[in-house]
Protein backbone atom coordinates (compact mmCIF):
# COMPACT_ATOMS: atom_id res chain seq x y z
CA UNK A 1 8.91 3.37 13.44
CA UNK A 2 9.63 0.10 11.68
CA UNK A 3 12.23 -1.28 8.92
CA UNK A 4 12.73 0.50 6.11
CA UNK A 5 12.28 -0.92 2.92
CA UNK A 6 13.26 -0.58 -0.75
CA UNK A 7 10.43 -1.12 -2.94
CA UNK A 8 10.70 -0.78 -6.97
CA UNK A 9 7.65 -0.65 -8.85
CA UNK A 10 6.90 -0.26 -12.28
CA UNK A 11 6.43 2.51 -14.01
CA UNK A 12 2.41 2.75 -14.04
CA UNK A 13 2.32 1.81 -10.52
CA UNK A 14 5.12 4.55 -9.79
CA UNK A 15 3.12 7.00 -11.61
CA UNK A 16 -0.14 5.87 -9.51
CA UNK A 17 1.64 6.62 -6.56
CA UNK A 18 2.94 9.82 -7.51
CA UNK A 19 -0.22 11.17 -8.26
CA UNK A 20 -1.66 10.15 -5.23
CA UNK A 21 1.01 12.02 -2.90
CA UNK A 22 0.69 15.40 -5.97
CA UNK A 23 -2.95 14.85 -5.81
CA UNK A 24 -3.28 15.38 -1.66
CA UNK A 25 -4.33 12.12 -0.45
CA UNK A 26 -1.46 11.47 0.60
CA UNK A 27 1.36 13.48 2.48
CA UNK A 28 4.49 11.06 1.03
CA UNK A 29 5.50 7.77 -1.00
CA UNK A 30 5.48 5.77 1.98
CA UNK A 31 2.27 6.32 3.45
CA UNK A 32 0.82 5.79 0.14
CA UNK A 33 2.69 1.94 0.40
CA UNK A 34 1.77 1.78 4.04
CA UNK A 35 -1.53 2.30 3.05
CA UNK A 36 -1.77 -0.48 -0.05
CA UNK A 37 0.05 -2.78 2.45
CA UNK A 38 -2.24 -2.19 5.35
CA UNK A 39 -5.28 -2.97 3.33
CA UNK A 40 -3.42 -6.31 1.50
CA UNK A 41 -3.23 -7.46 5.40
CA UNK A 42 -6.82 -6.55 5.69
CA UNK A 43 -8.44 -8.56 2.96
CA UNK A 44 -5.91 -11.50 3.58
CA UNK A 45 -7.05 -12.07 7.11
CA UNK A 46 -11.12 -11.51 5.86
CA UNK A 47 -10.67 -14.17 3.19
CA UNK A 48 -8.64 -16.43 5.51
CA UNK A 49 -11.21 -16.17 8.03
CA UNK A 50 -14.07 -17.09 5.18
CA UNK A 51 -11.85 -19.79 4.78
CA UNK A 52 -11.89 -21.13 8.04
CA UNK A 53 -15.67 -20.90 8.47
């Protein structure tokens, strides 16, 4: 596993999160931040890659 890190958010975005892990989708907090972060890193490296073409 990786660092652990403290993340505040506010409160709609805390809420969105929440309702995604009581909803199902996800199984915790973190995976629903892993998730957001994963798909940040995603779209960065697409539109720095448009860039560069």
């Amino acid at each position: 596993m990786g660092k652990t890190l403290q993340v505040s958010l506010p409160d709609e975005l805390n809420a969105e999160v929440s309702a995604a892990v009581a909803s199902g989708d996800f199984a915790c907090e973190s995976d629903v931040i892993r998730a957001a972060v994963e798909e940040w890193r995603a779209n960065h490296m697409i539109e720095r890659i448009g860039v560069e073409n």
